[in-house]
N, C-alpha and C. Protein backbone atom coordinates (compact mmCIF):
# COMPACT_ATOMS: atom_id res chain seq x y z
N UNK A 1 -17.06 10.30 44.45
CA UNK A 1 -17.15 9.07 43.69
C UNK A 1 -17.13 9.34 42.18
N UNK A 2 -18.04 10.13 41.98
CA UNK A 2 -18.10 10.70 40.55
C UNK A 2 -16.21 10.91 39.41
N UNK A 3 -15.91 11.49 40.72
CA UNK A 3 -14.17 11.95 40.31
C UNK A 3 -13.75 11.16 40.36
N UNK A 4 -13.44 10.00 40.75
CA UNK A 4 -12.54 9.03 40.56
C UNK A 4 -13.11 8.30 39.40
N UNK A 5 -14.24 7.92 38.87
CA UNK A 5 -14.46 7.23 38.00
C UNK A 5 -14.29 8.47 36.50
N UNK A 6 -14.16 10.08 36.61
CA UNK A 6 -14.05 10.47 35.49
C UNK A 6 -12.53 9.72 35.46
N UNK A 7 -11.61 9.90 36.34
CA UNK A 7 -9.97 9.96 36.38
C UNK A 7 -9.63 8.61 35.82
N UNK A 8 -10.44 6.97 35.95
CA UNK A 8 -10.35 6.18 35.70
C UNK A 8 -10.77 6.02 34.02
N UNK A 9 -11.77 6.96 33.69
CA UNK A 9 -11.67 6.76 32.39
C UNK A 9 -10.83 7.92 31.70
N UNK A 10 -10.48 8.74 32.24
CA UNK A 10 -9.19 9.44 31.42
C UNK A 10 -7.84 9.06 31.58
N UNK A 11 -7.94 7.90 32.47
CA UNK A 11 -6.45 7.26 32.30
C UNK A 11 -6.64 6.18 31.17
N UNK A 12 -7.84 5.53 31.19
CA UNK A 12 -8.17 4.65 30.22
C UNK A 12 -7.84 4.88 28.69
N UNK A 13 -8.46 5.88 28.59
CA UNK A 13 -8.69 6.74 27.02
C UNK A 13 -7.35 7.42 26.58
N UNK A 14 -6.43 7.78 27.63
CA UNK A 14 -4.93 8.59 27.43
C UNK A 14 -3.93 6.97 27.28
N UNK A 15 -4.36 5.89 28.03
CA UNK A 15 -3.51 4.75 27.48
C UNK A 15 -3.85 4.16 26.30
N UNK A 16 -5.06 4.35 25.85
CA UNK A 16 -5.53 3.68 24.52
C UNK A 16 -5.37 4.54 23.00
N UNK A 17 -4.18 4.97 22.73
CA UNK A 17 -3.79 5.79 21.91
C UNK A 17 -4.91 5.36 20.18
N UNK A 18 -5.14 5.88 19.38
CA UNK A 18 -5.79 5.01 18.54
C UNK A 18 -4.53 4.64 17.29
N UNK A 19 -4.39 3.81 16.32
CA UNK A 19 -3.79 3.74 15.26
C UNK A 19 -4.09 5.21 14.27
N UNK A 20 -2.80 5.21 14.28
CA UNK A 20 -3.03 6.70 13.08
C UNK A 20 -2.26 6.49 11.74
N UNK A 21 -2.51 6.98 10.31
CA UNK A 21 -2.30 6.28 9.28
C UNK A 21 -2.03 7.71 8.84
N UNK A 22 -0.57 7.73 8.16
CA UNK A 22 -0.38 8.90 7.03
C UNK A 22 0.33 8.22 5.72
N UNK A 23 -0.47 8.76 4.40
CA UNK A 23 0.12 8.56 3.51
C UNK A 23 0.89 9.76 3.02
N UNK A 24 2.45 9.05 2.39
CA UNK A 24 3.08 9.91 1.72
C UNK A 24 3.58 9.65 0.82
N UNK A 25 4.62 10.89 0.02
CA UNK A 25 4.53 11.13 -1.25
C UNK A 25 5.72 9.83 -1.45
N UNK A 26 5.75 8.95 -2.69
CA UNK A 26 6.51 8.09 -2.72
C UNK A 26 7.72 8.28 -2.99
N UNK A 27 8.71 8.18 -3.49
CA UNK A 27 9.86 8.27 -4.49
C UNK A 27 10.57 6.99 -4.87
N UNK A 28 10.19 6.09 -4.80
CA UNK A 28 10.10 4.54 -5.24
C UNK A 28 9.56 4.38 -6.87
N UNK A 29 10.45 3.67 -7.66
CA UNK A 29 10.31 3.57 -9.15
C UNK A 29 8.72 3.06 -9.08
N UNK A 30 8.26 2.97 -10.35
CA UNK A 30 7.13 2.67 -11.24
C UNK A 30 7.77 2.03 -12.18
N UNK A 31 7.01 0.17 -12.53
CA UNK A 31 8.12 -0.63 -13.35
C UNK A 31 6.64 -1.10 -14.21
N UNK A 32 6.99 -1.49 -15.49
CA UNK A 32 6.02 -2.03 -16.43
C UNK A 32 6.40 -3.48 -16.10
N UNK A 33 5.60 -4.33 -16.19
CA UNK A 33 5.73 -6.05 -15.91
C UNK A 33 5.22 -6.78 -16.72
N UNK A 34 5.36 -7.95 -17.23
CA UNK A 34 5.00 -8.90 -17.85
C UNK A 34 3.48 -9.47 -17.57
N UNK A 35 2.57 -8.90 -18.25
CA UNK A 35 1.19 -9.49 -17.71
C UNK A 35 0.62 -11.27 -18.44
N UNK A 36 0.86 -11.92 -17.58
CA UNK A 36 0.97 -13.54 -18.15
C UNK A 36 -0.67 -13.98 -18.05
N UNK A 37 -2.04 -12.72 -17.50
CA UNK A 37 -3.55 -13.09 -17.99
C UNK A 37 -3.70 -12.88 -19.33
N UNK A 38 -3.02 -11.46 -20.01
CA UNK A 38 -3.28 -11.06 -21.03
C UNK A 38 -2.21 -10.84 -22.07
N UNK A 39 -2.21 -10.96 -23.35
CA UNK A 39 -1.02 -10.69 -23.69
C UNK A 39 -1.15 -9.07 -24.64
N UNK A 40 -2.20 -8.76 -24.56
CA UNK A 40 -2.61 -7.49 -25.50
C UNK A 40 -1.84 -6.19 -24.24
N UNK A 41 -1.46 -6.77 -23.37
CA UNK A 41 -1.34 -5.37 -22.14
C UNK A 41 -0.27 -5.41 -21.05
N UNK A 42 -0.02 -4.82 -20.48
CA UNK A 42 1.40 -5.07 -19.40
C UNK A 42 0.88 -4.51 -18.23
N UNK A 43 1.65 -5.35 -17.18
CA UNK A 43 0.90 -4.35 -15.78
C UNK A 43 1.80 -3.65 -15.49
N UNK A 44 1.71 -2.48 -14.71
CA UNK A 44 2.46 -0.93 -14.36
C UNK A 44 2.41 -1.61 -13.04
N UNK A 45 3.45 -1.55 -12.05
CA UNK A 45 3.04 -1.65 -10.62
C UNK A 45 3.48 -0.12 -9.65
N UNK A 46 2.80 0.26 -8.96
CA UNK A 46 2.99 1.45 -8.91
C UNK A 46 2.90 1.57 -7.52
N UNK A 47 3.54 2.30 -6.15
CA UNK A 47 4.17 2.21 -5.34
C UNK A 47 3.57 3.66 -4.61
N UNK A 48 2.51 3.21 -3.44
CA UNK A 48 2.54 4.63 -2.14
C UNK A 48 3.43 4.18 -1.02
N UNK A 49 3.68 5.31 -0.27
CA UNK A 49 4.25 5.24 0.92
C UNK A 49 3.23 5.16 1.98
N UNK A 50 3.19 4.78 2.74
CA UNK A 50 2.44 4.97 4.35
C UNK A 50 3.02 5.05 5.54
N UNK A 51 2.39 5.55 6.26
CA UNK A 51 3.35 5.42 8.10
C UNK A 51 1.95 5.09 9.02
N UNK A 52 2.12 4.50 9.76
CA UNK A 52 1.53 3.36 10.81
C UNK A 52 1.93 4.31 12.24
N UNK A 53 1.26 4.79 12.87
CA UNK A 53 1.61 5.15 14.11
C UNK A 53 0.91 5.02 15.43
N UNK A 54 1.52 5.03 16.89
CA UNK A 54 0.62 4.52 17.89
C UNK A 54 0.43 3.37 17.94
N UNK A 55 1.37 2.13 17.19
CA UNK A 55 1.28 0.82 17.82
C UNK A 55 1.60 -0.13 18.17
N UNK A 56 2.52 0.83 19.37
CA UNK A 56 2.78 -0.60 20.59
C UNK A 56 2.35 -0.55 21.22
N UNK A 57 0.70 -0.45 21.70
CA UNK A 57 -0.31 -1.15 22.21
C UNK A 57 -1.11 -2.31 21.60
N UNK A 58 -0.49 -2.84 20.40
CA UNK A 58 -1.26 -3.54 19.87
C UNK A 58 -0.33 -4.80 19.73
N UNK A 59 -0.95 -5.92 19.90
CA UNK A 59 -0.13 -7.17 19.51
C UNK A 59 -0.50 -7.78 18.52
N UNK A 60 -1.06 -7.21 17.41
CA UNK A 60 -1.67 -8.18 16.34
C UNK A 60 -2.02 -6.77 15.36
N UNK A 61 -1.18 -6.43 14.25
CA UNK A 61 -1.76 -5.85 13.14
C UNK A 61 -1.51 -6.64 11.93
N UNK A 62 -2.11 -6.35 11.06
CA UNK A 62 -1.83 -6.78 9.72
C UNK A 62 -2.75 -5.58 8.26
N UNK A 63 -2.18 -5.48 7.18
CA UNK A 63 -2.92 -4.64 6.42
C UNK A 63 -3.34 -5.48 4.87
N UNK A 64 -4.92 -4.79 4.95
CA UNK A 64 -5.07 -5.67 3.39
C UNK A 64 -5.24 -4.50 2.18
N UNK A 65 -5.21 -4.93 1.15
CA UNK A 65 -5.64 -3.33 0.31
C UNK A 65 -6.92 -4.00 -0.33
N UNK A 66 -7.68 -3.01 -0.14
CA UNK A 66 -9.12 -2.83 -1.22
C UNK A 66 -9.10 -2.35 -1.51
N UNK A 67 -9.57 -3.09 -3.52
CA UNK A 67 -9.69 -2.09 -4.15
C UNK A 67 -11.10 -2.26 -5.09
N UNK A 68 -11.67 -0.65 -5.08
CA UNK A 68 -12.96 -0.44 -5.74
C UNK A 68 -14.05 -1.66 -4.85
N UNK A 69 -13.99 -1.49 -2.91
CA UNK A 69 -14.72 -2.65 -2.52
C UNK A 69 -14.14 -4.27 -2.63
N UNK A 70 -13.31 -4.78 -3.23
CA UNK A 70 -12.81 -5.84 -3.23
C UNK A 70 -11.93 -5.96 -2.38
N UNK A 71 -11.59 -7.00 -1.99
CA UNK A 71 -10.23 -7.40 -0.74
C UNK A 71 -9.44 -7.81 -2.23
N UNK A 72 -8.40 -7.25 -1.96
CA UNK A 72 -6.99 -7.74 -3.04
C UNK A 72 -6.26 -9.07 -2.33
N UNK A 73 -6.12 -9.62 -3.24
CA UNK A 73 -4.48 -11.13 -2.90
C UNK A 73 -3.44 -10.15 -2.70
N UNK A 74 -3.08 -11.28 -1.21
CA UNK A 74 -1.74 -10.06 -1.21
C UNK A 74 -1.01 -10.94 -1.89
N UNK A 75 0.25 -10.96 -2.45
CA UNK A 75 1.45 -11.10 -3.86
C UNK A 75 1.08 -11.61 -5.12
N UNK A 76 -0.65 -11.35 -5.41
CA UNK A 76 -0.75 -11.57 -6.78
C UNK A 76 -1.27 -10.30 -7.16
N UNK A 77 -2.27 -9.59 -6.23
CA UNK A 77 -2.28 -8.06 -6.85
C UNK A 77 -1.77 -7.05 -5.95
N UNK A 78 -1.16 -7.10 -5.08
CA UNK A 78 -0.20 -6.13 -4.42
C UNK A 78 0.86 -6.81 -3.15
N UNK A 79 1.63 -6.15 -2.99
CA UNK A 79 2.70 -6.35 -1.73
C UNK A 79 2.65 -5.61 -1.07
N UNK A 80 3.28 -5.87 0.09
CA UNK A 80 2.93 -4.33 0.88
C UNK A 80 5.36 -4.77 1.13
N UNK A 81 5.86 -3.96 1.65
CA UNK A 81 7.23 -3.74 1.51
C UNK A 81 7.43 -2.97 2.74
N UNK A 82 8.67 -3.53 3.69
CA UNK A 82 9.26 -2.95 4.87
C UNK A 82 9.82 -1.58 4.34
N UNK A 83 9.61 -0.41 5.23
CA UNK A 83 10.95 0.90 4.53
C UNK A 83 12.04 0.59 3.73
N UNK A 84 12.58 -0.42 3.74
CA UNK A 84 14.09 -1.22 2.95
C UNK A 84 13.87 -0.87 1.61
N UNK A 85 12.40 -1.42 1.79
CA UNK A 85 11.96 -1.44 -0.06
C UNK A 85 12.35 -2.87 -0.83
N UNK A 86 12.76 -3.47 0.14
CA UNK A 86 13.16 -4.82 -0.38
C UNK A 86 12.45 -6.11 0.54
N UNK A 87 11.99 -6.26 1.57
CA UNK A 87 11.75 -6.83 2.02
C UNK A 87 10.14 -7.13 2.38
N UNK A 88 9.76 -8.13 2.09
CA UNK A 88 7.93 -7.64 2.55
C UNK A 88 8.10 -8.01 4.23
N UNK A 89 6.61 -7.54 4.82
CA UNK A 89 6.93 -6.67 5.92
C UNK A 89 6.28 -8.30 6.54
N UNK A 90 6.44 -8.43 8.15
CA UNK A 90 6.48 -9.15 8.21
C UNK A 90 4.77 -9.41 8.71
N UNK A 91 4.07 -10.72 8.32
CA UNK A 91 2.70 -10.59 8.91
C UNK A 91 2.39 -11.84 10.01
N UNK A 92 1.86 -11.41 10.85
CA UNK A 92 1.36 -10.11 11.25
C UNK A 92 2.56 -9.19 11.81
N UNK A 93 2.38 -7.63 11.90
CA UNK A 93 3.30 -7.20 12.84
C UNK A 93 2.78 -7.06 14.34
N UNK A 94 3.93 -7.41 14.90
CA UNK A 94 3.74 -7.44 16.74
C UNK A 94 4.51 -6.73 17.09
N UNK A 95 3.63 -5.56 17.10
CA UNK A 95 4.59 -3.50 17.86
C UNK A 95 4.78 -4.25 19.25
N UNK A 96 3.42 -4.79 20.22
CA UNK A 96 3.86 -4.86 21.99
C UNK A 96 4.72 -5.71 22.04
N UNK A 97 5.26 -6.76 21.19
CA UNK A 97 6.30 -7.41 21.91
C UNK A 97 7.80 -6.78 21.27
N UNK A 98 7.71 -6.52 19.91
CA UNK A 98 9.27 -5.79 19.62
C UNK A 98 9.26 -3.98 20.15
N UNK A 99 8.28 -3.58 20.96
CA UNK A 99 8.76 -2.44 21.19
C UNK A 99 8.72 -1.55 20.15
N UNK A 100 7.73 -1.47 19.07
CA UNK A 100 7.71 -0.52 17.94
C UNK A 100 6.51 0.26 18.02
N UNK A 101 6.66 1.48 17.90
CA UNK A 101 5.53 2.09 17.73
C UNK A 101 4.73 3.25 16.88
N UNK A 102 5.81 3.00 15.67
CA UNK A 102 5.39 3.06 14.54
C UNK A 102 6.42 2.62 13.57
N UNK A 103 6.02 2.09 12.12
CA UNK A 103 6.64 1.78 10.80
C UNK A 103 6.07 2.27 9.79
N UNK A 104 6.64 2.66 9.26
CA UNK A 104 6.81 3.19 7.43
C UNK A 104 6.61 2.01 6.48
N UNK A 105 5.69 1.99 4.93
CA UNK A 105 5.82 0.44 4.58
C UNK A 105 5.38 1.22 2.91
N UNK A 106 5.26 0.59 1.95
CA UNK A 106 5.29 0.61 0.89
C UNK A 106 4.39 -0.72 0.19
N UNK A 107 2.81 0.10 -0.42
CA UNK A 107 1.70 -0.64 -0.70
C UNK A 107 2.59 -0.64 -2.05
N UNK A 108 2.51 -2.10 -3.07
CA UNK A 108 2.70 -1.78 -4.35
C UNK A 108 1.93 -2.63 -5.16
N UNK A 109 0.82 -1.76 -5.78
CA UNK A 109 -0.14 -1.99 -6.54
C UNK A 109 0.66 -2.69 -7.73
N UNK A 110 0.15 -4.04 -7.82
CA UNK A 110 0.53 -4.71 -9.32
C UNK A 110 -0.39 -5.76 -10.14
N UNK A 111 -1.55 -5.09 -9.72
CA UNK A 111 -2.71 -5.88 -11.06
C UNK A 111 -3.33 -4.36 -11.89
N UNK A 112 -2.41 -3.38 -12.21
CA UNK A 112 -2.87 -1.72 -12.83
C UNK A 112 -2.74 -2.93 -14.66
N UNK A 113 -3.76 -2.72 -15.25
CA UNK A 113 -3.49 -3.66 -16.62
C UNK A 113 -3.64 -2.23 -17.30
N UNK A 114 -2.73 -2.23 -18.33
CA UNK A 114 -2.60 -1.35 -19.46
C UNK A 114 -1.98 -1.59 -21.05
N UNK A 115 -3.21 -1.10 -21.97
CA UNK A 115 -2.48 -1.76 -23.09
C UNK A 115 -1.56 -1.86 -23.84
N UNK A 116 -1.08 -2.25 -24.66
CA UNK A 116 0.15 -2.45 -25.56
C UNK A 116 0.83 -0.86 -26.02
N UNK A 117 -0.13 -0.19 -26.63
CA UNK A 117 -0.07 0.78 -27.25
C UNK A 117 0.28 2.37 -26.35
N UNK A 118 -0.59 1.97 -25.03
CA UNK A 118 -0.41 2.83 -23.91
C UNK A 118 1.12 2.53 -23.29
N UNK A 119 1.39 1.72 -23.28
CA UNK A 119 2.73 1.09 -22.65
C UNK A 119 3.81 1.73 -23.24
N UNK A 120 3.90 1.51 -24.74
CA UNK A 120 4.45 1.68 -25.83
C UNK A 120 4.77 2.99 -25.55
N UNK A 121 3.80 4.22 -25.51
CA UNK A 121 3.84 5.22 -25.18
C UNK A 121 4.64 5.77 -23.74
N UNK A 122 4.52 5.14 -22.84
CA UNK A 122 5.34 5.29 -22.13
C UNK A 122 6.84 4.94 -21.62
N UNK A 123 6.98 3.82 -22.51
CA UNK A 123 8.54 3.50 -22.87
C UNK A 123 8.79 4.52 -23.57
N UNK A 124 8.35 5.16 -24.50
CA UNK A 124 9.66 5.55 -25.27
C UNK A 124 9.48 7.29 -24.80
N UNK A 125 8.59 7.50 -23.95
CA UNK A 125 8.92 8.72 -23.01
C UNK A 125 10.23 8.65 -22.15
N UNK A 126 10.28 7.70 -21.47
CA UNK A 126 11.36 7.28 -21.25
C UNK A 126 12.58 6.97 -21.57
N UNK A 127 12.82 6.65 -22.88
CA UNK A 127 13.62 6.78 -23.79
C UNK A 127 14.17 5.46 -23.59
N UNK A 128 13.28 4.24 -23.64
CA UNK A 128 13.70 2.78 -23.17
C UNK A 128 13.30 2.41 -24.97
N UNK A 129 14.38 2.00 -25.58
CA UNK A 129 14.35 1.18 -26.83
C UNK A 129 13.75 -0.24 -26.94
N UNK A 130 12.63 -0.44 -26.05
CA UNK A 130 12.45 -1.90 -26.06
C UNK A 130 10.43 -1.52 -27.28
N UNK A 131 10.53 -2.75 -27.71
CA UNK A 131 9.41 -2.93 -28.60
C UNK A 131 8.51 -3.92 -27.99
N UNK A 132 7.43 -3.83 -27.39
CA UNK A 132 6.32 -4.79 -26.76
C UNK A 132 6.05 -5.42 -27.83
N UNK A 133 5.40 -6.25 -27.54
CA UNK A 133 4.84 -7.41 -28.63
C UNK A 133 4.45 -8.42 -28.04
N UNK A 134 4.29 -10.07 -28.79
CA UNK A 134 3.71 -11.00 -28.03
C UNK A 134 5.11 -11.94 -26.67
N UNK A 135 6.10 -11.63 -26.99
CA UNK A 135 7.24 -12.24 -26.52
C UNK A 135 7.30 -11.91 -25.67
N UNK A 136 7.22 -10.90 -25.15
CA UNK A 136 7.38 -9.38 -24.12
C UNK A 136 7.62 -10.04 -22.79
N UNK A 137 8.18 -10.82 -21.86
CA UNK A 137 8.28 -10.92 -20.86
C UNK A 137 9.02 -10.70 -19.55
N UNK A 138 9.43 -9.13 -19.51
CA UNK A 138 10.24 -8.45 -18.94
C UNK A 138 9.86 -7.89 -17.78
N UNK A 139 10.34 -6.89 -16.97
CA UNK A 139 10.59 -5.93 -16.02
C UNK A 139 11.30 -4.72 -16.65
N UNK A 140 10.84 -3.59 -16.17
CA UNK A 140 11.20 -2.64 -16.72
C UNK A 140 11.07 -1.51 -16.01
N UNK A 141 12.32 -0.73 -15.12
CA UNK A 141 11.85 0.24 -14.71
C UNK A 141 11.45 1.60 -15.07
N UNK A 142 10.55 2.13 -14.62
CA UNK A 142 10.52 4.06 -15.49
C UNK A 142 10.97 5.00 -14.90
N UNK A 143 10.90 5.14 -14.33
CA UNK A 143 11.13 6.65 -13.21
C UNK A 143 10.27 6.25 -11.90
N UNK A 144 10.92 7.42 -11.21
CA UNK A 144 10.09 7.52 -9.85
C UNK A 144 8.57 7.36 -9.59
N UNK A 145 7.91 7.33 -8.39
CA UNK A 145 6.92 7.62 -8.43
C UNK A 145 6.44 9.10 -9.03
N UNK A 146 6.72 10.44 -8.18
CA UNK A 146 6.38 11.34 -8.39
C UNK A 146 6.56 11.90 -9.74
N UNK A 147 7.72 11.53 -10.54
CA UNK A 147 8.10 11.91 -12.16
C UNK A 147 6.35 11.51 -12.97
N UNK A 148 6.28 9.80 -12.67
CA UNK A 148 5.26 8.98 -13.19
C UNK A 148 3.85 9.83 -13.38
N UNK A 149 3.63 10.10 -12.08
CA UNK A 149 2.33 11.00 -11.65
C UNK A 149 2.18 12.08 -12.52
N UNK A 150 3.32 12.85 -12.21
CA UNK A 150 3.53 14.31 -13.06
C UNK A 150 3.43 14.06 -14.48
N UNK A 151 3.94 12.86 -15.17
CA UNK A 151 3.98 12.50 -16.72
C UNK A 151 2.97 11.97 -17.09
N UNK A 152 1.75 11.16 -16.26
CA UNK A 152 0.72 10.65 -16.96
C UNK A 152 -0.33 10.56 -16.34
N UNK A 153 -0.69 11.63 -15.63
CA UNK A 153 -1.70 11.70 -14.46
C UNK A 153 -3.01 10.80 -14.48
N UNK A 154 -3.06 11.07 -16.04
CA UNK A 154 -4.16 10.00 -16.35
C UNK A 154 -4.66 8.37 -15.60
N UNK A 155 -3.05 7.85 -16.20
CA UNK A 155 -3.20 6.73 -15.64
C UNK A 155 -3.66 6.38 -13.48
N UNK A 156 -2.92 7.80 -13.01
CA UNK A 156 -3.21 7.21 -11.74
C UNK A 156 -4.65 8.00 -11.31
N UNK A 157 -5.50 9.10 -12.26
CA UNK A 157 -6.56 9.43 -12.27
C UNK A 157 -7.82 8.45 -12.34
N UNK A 158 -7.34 7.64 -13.04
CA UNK A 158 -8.14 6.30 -13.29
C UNK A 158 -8.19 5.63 -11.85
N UNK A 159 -6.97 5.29 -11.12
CA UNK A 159 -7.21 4.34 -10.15
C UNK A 159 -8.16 5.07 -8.91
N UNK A 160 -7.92 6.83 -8.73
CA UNK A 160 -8.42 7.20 -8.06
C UNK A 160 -9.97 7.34 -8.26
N UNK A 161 -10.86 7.17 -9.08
CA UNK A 161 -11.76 7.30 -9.36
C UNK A 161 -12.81 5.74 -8.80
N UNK A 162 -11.78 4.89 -8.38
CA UNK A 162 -11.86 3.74 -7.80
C UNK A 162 -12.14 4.22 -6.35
N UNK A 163 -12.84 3.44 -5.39
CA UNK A 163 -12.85 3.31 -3.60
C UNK A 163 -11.51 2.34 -3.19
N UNK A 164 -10.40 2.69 -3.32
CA UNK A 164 -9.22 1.74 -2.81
C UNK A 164 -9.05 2.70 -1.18
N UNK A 165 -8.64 1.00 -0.57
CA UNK A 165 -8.18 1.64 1.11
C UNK A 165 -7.35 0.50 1.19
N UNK A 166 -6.42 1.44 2.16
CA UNK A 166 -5.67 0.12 3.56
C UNK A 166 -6.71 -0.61 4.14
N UNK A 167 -6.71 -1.45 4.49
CA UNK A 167 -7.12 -1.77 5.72
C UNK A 167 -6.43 -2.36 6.61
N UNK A 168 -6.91 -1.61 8.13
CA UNK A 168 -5.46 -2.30 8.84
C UNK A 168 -6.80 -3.04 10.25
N UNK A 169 -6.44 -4.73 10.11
CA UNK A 169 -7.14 -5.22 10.34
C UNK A 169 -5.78 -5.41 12.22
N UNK A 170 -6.49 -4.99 13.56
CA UNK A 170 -5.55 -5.08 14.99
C UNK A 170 -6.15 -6.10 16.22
N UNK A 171 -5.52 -5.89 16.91
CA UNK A 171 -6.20 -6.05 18.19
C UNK A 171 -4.93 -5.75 19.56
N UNK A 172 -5.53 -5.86 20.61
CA UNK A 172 -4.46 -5.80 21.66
C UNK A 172 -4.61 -7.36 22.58
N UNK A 173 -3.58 -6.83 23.21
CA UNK A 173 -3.41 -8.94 23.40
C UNK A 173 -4.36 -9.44 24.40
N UNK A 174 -5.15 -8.90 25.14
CA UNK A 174 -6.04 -9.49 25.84
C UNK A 174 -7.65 -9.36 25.48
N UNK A 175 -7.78 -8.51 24.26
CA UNK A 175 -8.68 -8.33 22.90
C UNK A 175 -9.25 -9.97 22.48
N UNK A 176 -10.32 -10.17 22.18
CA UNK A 176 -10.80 -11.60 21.56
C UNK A 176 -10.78 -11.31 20.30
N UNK A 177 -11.84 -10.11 19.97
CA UNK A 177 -11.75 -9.69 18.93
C UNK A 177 -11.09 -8.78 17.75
N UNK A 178 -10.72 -9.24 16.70
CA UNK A 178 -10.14 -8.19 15.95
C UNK A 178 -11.04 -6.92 15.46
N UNK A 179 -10.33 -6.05 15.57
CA UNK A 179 -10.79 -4.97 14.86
C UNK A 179 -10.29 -4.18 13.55
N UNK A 180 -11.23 -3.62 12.63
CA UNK A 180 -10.74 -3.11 11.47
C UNK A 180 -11.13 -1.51 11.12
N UNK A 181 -10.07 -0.75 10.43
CA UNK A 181 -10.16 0.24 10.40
C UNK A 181 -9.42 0.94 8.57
N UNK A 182 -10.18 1.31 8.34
CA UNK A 182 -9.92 1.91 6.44
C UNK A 182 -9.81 2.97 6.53
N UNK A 183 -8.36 3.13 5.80
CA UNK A 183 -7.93 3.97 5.33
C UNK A 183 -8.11 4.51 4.01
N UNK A 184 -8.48 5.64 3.49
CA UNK A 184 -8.50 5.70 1.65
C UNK A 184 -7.30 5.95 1.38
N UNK A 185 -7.09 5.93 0.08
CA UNK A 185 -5.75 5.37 -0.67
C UNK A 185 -5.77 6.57 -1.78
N UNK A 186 -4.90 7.87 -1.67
CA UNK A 186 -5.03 8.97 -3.09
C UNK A 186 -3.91 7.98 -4.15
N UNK A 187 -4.35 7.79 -5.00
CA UNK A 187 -3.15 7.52 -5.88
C UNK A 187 -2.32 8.74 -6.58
């Protein structure tokens, strides 16, 4: 009796794969933006990669980002983006009914506020002839992620000094309840 009930829970535990989360290195631009709270500063929006794996057992995911303890708005301080890089991803995603069982997605942080002068500085590293000021209401790309990092570590030293995570809030379809699980976030 004993043996059949270990066998019943190791079939249990071998079908219940858990969600597994890898972040990777980006290569997706870093763009300065028009910050319309403040006009002394511009926001940087700045771009990780992630991969999602193990879930088409689940019929219900979705991801939020926190940051420093806060739940973020998703499309006023970040997006999250299908692999395309163009498309936001769709919410919720449903792996058990399309048969997916894992996706690639792209968090892109865009409430990073930085000032005039710091900005300034990094345009013309870039060798972008544009002059900030009060008019300033552009898009602007810089370089890659990884260039960005390597050129001003500072800036993404700052965010890391923050508690930012995924969170990837699931369930499976005969589940009542959702469940949540955090990821930390290296910038």
């Amino acid at each position: 009796m004993i043996y059949i009930r270990i066998i019943i829970i190791s079939v249990l535990l071998v079908g219940c794969k858990e969600l597994h989360f890898n972040q990777i290195n980006s290569d997706k631009p870093v763009y300065i933006t028009y910050n319309p709270k403040y006009q002394d500063s511009v926001k940087i929006s700045v771009p990780i990669k992630f991969k999602v794996e193990n879930m088409e057992s689940y019929s219900f995911i979705t991801f939020n980002f926190i940051e420093n303890n806060e739940k973020k708005a998703f499309l006023s301080d970040f997006i999250i983006l299908n692999k395309d890089y163009k498309t936001l991803y769709e919410r919720p995603i449903k792996p058990a009914k399309n048969g997916s069982s894992s996706g690639e997605y792209y968090l892109v942080h865009e409430s990073l506020n930085i000032p005039h002068k710091k900005a300034q500085e990094i345009l013309n590293k870039y060798d972008r002839n544009i002059k900030l000021g009060e008019k300033f209401k552009d898009t602007i790309q810089l370089t890659d992620y990884y260039q960005f990092k390597k050129d001003f570590p500072e800036i993404l030293e700052k965010l890391n000094r923050k508690e930012d995570y995924i969170e990837i809030m699931f369930r499976k379809e005969k589940d009542v309840e959702y469940q949540f699980k955090s990821f930390p976030i290296k910038w």
